[in-house]
Protein backbone atom coordinates (compact mmCIF):
# COMPACT_ATOMS: atom_id res chain seq x y z
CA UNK A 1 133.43 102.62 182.86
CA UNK A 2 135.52 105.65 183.58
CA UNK A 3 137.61 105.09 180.39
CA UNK A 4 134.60 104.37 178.30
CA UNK A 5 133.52 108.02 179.52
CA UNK A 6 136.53 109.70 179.37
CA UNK A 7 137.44 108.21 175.73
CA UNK A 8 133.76 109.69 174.10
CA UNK A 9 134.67 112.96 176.07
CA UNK A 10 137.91 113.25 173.58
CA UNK A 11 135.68 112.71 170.52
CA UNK A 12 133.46 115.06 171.59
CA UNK A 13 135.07 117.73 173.59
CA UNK A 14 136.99 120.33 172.51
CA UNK A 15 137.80 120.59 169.20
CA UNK A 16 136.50 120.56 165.73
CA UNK A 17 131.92 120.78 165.57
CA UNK A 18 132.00 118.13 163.00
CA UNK A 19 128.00 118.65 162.69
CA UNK A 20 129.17 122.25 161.70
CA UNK A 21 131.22 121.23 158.88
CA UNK A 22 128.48 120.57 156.83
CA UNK A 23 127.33 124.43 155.95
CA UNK A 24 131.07 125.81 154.89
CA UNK A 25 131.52 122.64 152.69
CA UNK A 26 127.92 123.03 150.85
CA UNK A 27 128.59 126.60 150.27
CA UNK A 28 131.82 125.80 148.90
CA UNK A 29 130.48 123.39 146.32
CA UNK A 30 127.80 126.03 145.43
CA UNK A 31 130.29 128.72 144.98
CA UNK A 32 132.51 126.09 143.00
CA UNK A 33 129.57 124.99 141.04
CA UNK A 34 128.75 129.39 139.55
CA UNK A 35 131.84 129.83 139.55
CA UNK A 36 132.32 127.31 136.75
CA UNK A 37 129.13 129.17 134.84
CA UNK A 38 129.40 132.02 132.93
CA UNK A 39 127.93 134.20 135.63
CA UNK A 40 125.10 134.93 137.49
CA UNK A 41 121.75 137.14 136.30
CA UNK A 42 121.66 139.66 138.44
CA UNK A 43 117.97 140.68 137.09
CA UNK A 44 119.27 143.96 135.15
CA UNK A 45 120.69 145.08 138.67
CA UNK A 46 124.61 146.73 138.38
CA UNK A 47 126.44 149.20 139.56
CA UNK A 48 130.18 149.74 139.96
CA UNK A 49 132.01 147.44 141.74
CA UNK A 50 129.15 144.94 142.72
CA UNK A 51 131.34 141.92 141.49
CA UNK A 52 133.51 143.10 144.55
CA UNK A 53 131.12 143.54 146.66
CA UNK A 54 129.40 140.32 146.32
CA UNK A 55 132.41 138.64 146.44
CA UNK A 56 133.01 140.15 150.19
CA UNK A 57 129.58 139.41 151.03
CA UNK A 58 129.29 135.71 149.86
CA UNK A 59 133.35 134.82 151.31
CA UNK A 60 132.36 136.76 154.14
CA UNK A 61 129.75 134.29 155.19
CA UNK A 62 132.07 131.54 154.18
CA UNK A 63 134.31 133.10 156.23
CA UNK A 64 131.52 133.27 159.13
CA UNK A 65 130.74 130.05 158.62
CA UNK A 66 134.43 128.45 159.25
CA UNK A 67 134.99 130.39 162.21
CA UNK A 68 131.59 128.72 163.64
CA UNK A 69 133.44 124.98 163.14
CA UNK A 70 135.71 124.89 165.93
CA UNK A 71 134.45 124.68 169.69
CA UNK A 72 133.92 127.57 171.67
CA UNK A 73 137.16 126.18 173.67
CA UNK A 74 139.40 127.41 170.21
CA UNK A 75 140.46 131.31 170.69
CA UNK A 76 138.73 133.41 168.84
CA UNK A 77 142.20 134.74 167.22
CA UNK A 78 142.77 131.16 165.96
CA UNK A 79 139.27 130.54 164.68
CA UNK A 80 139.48 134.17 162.50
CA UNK A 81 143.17 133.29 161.32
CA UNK A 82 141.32 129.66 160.32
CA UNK A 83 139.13 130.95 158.70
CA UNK A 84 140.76 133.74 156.93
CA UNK A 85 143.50 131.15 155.73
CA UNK A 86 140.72 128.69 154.43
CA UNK A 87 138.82 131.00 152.63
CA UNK A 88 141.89 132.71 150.84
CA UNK A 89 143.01 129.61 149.95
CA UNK A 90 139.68 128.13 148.52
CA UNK A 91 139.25 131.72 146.48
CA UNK A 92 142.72 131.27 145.32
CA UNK A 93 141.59 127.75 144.08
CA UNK A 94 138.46 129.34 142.91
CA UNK A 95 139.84 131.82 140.97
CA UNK A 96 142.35 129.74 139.42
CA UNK A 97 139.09 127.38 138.48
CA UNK A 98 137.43 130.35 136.47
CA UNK A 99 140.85 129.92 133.94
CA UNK A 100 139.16 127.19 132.19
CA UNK A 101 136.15 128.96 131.63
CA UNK A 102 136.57 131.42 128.62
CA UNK A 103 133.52 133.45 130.15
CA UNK A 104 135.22 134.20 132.95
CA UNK A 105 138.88 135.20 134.42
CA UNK A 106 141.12 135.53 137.72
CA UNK A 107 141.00 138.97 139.01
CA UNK A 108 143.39 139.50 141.81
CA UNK A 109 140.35 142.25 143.39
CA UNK A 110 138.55 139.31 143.41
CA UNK A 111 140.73 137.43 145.73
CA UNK A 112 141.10 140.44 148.07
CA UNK A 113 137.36 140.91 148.01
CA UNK A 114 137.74 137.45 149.26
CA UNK A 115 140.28 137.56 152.01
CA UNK A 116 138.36 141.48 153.31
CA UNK A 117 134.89 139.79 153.29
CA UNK A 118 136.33 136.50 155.62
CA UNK A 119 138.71 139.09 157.81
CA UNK A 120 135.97 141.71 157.80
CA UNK A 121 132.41 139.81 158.44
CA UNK A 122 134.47 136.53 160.00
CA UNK A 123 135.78 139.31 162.45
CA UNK A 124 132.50 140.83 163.59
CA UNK A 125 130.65 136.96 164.03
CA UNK A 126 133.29 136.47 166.33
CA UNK A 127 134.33 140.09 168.32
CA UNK A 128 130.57 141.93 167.73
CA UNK A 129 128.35 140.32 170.08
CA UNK A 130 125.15 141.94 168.35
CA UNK A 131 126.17 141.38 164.86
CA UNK A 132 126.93 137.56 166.49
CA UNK A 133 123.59 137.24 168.13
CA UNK A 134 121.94 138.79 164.73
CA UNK A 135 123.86 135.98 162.64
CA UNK A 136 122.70 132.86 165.41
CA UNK A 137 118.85 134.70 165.10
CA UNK A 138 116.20 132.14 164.29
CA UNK A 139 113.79 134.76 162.31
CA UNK A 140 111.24 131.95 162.24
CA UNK A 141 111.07 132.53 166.06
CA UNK A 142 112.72 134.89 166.82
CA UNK A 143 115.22 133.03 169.11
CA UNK A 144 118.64 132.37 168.83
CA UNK A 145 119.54 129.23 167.24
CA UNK A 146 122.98 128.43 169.16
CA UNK A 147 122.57 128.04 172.33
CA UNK A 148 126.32 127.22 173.84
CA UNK A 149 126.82 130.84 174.75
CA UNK A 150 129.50 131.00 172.01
């Protein structure tokens, strides 16, 4: 009986949120998926540099959203370098992708957008408690949606 307890403890103790892998993964099938387009309408909307900054803003939640798979046990230095790491190396994959598409090409800004957006926004999630508690807010309710104190 003991064993039996202490054996689903492993599986679901520390470690990888395999429930949480789900977001991240989705996001990077969506981001796989325009990437492969010739680009998104933006409505008529431009200005200098907004390729750059949507690329921070849309890796930085990627980025946000890696650092949220591992358990609350994981350091927060080793879920940020995680994260960092997986994101630059899925927009390095990304932006190697757009080569096939004659619409589109690999911009090394792009990858540093990349990498600032998953250091910069994956940084505050986890060392900003206010920008954390902002990012867990259920707006429906107005309550936080995590509620393991992470």
């Amino acid at each position: 009986m003991k064993a039996e307890r202490e054996k689903k403890k492993k599986v679901t103790g520390p470690g990888c949120r395999w429930r949480r892998l789900g977001l991240p993964l989705f996001m990077m099938a969506g981001i796989s998926i325009l990437s492969g387009s010739a680009g998104v309408d933006t409505g008529g909307v431009t200005f200098p540099g907004m390729d750059k900054v949507a690329h921070f803003l849309v890796f930085g939640l990627l980025g946000i959203a890696w650092a949220r798979v591992p358990g609350k046990e994981t350091a927060r230095i080793v879920r940020l370098v995680m994260a960092v790491a997986l994101v630059g190396g899925f927009g390095l994959i990304d932006e190697a992708h757009q080569l096939h598409n004659p619409a589109r090409q690999f911009e090394w800004a792009d990858l540093l957008a990349d990498l600032a957006g998953a250091l910069g926004l994956g940084g505050a999630y986890l060392y900003c408690r206010p920008f954390r508690d902002l990012m867990e807010l259920d707006f429906r309710y107005g309550q936080r949606l995590r509620r393991d104190g992470n």
